[in-house]
Protein backbone atom coordinates (compact mmCIF):
# COMPACT_ATOMS: atom_id res chain seq x y z
CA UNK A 1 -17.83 16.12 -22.83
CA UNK A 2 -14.21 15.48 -21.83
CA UNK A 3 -15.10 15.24 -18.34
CA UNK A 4 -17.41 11.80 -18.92
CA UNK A 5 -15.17 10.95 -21.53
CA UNK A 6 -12.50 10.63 -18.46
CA UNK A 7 -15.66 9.02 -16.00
CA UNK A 8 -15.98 6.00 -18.35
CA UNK A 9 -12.56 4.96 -19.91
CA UNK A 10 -11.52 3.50 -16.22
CA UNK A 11 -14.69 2.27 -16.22
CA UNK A 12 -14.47 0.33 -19.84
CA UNK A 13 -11.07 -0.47 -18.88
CA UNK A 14 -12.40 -2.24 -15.83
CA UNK A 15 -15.19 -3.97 -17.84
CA UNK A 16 -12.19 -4.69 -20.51
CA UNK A 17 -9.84 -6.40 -17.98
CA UNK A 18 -13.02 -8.51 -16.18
CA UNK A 19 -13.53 -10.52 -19.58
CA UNK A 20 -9.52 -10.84 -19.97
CA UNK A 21 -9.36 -12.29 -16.71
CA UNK A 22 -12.65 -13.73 -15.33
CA UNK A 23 -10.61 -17.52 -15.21
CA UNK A 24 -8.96 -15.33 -12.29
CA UNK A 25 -12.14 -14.01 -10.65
CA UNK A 26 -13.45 -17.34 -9.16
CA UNK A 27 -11.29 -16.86 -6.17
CA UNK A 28 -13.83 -13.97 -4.84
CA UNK A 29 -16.71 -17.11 -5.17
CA UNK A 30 -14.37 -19.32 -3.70
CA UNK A 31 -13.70 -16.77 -1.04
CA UNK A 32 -16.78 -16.01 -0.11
CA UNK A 33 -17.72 -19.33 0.53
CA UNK A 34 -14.67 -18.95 3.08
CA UNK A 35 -16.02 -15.93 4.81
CA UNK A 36 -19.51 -17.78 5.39
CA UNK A 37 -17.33 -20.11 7.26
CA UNK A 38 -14.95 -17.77 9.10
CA UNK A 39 -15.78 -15.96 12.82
CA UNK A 40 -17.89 -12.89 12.23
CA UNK A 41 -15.66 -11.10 14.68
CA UNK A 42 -12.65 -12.04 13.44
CA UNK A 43 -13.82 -11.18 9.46
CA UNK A 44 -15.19 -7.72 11.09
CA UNK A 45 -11.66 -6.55 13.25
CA UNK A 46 -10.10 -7.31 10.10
CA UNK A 47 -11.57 -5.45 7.79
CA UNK A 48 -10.98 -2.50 10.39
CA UNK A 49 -7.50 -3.19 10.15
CA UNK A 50 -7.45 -3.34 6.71
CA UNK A 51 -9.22 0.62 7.22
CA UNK A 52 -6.76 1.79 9.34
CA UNK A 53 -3.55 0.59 7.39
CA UNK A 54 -5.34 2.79 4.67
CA UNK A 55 -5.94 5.56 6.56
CA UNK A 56 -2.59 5.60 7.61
CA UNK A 57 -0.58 5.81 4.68
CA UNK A 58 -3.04 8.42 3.47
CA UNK A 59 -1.69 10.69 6.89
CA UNK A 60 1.51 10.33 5.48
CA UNK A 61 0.50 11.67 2.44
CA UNK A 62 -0.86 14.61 4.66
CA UNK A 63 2.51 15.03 7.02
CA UNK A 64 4.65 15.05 3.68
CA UNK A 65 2.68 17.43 1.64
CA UNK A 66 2.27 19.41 4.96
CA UNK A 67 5.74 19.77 4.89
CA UNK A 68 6.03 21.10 1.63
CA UNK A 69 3.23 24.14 2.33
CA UNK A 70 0.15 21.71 0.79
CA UNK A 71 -2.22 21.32 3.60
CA UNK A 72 -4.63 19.18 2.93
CA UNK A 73 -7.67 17.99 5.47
CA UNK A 74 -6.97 13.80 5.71
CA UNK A 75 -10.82 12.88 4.45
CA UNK A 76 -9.09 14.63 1.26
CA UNK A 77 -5.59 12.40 1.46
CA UNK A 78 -7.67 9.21 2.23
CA UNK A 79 -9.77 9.38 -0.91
CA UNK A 80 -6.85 9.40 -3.22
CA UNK A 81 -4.99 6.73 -1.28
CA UNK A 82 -8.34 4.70 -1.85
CA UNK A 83 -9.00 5.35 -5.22
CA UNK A 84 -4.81 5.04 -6.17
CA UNK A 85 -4.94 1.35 -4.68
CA UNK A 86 -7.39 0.78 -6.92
CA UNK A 87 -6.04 1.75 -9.71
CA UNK A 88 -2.86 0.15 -8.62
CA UNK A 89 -4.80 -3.32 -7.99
CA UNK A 90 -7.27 -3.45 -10.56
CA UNK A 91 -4.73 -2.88 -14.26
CA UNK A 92 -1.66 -4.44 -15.00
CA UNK A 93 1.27 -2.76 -14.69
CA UNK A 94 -1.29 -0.49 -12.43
CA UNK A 95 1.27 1.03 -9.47
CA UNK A 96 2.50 3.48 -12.49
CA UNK A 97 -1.15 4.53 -13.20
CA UNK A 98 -1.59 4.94 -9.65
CA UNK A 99 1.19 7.05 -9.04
CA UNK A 100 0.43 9.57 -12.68
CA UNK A 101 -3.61 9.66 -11.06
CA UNK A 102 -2.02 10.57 -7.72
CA UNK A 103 0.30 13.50 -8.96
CA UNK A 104 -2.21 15.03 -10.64
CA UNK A 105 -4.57 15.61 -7.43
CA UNK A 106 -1.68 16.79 -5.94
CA UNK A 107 -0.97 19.16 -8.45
CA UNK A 108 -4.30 19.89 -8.36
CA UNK A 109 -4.22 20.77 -4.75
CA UNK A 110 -1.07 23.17 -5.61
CA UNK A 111 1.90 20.62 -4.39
CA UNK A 112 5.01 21.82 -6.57
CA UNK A 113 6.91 19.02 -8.77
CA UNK A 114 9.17 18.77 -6.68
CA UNK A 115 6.87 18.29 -3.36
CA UNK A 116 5.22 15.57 -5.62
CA UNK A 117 8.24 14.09 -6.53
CA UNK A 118 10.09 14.22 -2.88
CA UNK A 119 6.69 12.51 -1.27
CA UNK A 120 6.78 9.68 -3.58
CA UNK A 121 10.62 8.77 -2.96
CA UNK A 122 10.47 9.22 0.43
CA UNK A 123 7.00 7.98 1.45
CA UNK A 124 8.29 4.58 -0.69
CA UNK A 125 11.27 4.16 0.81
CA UNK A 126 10.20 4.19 4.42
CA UNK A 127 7.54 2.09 3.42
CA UNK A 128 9.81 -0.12 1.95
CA UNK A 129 12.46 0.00 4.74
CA UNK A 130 9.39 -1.44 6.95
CA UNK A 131 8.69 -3.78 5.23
CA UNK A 132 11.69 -5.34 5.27
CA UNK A 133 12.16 -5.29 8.72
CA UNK A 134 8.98 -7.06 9.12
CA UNK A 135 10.48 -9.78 7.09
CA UNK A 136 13.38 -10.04 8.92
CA UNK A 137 11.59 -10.34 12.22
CA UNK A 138 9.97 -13.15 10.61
CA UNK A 139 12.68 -15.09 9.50
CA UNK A 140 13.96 -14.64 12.87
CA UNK A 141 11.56 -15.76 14.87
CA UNK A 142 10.26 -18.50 12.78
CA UNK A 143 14.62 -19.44 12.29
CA UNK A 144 13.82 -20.01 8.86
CA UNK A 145 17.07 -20.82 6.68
CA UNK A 146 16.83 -18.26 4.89
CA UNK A 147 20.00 -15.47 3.06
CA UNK A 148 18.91 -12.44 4.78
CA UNK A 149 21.73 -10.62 3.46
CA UNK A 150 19.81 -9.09 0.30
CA UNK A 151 16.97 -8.53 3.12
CA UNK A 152 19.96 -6.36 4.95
CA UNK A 153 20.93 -4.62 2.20
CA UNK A 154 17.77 -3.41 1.23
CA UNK A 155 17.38 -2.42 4.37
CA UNK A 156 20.10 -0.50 4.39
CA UNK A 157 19.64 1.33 1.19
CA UNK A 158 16.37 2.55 2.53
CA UNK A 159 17.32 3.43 5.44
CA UNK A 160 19.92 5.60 3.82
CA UNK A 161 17.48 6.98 1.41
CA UNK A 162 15.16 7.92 3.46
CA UNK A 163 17.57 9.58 6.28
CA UNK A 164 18.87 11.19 3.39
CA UNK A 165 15.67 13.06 2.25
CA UNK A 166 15.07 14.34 5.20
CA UNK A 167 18.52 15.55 5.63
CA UNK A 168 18.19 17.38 2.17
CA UNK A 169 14.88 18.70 3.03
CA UNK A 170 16.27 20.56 6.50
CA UNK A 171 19.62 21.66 4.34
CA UNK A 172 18.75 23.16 0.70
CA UNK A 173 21.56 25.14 0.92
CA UNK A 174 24.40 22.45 1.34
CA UNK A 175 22.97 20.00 -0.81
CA UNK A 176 22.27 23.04 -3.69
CA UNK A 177 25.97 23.21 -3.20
CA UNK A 178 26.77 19.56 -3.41
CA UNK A 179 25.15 19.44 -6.39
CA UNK A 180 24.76 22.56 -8.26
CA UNK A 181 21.67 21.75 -9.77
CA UNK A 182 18.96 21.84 -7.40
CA UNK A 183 17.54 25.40 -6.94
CA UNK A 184 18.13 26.34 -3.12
CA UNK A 185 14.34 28.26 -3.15
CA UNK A 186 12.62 25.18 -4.00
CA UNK A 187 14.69 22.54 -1.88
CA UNK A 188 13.75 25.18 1.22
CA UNK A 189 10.02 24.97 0.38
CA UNK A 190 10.20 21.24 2.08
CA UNK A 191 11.14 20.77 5.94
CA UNK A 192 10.70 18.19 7.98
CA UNK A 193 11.75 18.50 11.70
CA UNK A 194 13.24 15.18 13.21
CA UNK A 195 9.78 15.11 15.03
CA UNK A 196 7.63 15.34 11.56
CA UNK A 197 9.83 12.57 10.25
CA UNK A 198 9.19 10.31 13.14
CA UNK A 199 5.48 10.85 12.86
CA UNK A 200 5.73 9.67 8.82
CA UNK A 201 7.56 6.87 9.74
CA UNK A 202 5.51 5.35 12.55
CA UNK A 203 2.22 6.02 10.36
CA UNK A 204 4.28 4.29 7.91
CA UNK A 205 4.90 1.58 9.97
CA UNK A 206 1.26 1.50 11.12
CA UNK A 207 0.23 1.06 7.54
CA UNK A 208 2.26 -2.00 7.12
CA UNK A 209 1.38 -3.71 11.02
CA UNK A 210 -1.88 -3.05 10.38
CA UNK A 211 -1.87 -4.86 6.78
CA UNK A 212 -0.12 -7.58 8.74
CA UNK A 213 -2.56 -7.33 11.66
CA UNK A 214 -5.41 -8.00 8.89
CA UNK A 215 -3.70 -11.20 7.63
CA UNK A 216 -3.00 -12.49 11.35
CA UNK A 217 -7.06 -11.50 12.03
CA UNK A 218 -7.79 -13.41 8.96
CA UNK A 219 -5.90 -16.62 9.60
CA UNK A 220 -7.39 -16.11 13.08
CA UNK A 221 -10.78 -15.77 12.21
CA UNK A 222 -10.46 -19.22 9.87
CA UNK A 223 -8.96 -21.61 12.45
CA UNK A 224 -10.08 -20.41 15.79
CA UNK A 225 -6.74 -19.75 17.07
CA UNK A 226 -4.42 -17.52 17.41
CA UNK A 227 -1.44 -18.62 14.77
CA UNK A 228 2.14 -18.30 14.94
CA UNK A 229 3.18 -14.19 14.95
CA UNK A 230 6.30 -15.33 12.89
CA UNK A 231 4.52 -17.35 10.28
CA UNK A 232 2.21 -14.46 9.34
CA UNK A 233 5.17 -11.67 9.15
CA UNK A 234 6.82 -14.37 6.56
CA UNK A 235 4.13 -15.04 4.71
CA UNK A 236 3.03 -11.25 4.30
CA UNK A 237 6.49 -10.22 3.43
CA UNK A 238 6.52 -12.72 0.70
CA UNK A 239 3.18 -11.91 -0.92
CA UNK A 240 3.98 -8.48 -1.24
CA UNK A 241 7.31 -9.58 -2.82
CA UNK A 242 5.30 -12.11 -5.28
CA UNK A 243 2.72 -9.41 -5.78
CA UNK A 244 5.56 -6.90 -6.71
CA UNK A 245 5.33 -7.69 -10.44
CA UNK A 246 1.68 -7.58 -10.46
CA UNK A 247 1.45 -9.30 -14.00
CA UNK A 248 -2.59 -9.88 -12.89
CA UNK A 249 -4.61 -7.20 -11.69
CA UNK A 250 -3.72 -7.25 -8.15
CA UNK A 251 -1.26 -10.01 -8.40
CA UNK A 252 -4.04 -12.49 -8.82
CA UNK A 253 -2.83 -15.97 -8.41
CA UNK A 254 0.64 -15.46 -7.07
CA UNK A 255 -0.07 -13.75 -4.22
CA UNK A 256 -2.36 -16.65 -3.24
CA UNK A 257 0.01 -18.61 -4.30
CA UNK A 258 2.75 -16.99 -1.75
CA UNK A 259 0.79 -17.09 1.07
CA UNK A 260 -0.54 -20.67 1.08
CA UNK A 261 2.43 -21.78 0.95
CA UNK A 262 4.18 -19.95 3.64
CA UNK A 263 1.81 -20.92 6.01
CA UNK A 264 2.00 -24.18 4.86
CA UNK A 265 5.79 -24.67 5.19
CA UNK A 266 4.81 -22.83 9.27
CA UNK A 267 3.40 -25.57 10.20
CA UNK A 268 -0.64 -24.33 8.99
CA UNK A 269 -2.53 -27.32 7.31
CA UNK A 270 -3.36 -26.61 3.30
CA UNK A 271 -6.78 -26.49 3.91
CA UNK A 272 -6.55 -23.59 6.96
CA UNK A 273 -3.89 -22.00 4.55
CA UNK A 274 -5.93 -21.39 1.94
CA UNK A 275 -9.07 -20.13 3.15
CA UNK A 276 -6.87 -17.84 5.41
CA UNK A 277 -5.12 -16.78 2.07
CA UNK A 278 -8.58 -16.56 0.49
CA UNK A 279 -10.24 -14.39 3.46
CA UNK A 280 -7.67 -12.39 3.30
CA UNK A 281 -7.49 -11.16 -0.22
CA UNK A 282 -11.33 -10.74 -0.12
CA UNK A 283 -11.09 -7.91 2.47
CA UNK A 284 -7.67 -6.67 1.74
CA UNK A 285 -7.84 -6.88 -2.06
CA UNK A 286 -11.46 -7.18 -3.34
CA UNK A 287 -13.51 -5.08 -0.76
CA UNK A 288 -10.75 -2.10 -0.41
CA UNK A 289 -10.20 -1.82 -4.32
CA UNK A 290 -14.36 -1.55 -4.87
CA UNK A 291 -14.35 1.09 -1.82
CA UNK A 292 -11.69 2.60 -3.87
CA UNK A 293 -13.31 2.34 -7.01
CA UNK A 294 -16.57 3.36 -5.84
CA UNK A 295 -14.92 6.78 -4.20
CA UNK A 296 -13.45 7.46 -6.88
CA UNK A 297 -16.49 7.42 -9.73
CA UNK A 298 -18.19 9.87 -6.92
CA UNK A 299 -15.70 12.46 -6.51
CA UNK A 300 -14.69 12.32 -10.99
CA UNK A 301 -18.94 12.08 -11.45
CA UNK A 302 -19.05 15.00 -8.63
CA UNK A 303 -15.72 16.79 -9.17
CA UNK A 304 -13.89 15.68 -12.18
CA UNK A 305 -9.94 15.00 -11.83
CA UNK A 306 -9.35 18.36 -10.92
CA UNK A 307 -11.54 18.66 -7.92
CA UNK A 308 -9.54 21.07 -5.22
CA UNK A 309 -9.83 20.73 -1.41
């Protein structure tokens, strides 16, 4: 009994939230009217690039949990990532209920608390270190005036995070020391060579090019030409900032909002701006969240939330 019981409350809460906010939901009409529009081609290569960005953060969900002793095959890793950005997208507030549904298949998989714990830090802040370099390269290129020293500083304060887990991960023993807390037996359950750690970080950063690659495809695939590299770095960077709060499911209506008028002020007419904005969150947003959704009503209908690899 428990085991529907946890099938259908996502999926009332789903039904729940579409009444709440169907005034939000014309945008996937609107959008669609878009796509009919847009180059098939360019619609198609984006949507793979919206894939791969996926599939990449779910190999560094793989390489960390590696680390700590978890091995788990990457079909495994991708259906979590899939079915946590849907959870993340579809609720308010949803990146915390994405993050409890993802520790508990990783606990269910036999990661530790601490594993858990080290891959979301660590995996965050190198995702969050890239993305702020791709915002700086787009304020540089497109010489926007624009105070990049909060920009820095987060950079900065990732960077130093994240070389900082991995430096605790290859010295239990020191930082047990340093701190007198951490048990040196489960600190030396996680390492990750210099080598390992380069391999997170450049699926990392292939997560976030390729999330930029699907906006550029999707601006691309709208006007017929290629558009300005610096324009669509900005504009990402900023909807990911707007989206940040997430007071909509899936930052519905600011996001939009960001990205219109980014392109806007980089020289892209309103009309171009939009349906680019509009393409994009179709195949980004709408069609990854119901692949997520979808995947993740077969493996609870199949396996329930405790299904093992």
């Amino acid at each position: 009994m428990w085991r529907w019981v946890r099938w259908l409350a996502p999926l009332a809460v789903l039904i729940v939230l579409a009444v709440l906010f169907r005034d939000q939901l014309p945008f996937l009409g609107e959008g669609a009217r878009r796509l009919r529009d847009a180059a098939p081609g360019g619609v198609l290569a984006a949507i793979l690039a919206a894939l791969v960005s996926i599939l990449a953060m779910a190999e560094v969900m793989r390489l960390l949990l590696d680390a700590g002793g978890t091995r788990i095959p990457l079909r495994h890793t991708a259906v979590i990532t899939l079915a946590s950005n849907s959870w993340s997208t579809s609720l308010p507030g949803g990146p915390a209920f994405s993050a409890v549904l993802t520790y508990q298949m990783q606990r269910s998989w036999g990661a530790s608390r601490l594993l858990c714990g080290w891959f979301f830090v660590l995996s965050s802040a190198v995702s969050t270190m890239w993305l702020v370099v791709i915002g700086l390269a787009g304020v540089f290129f497109l010489g926007a005036d624009v105070n990049v020293w909060s920009l820095l500083l987060t950079l900065a304060l990732t960077a130093a995070l994240s070389g900082g887990l991995w430096w605790a991960s290859n010295h239990p023993a020191k930082l047990s020391a340093l701190t007198s807390r951490l048990p040196v037996g489960e600190l030396g359950s996680v390492r990750l060579s210099p080598g390992r750690f380069a391999l997170v970080a450049g699926w990392s950063l292939l997560n976030r090019a390729a999330d930029v690659l699907t906006l550029y495809l999707c601006v691309w695939a709208v006007t017929g030409s290629a558009p300005a590299v610096a324009g669509v770095l900005l504009a990402y960077t900023t909807a990911k900032i707007a989206g940040s709060a997430q007071v909509t499911p899936g930052g519905l209506g600011t996001v939009e909002a960001a990205i219109i008028a980014t392109l806007v002020a980089a020289g892209m007419t309103a009309v171009d701006a939009t349906g680019a904005a509009l393409v994009y969150r179709l195949v980004s947003f709408a069609l990854i969240t119901a692949l997520g959704w979808v995947l993740y009503f077969w493996y609870q209908a199949r396996h329930g939330l405790g299904w093992r690899a």
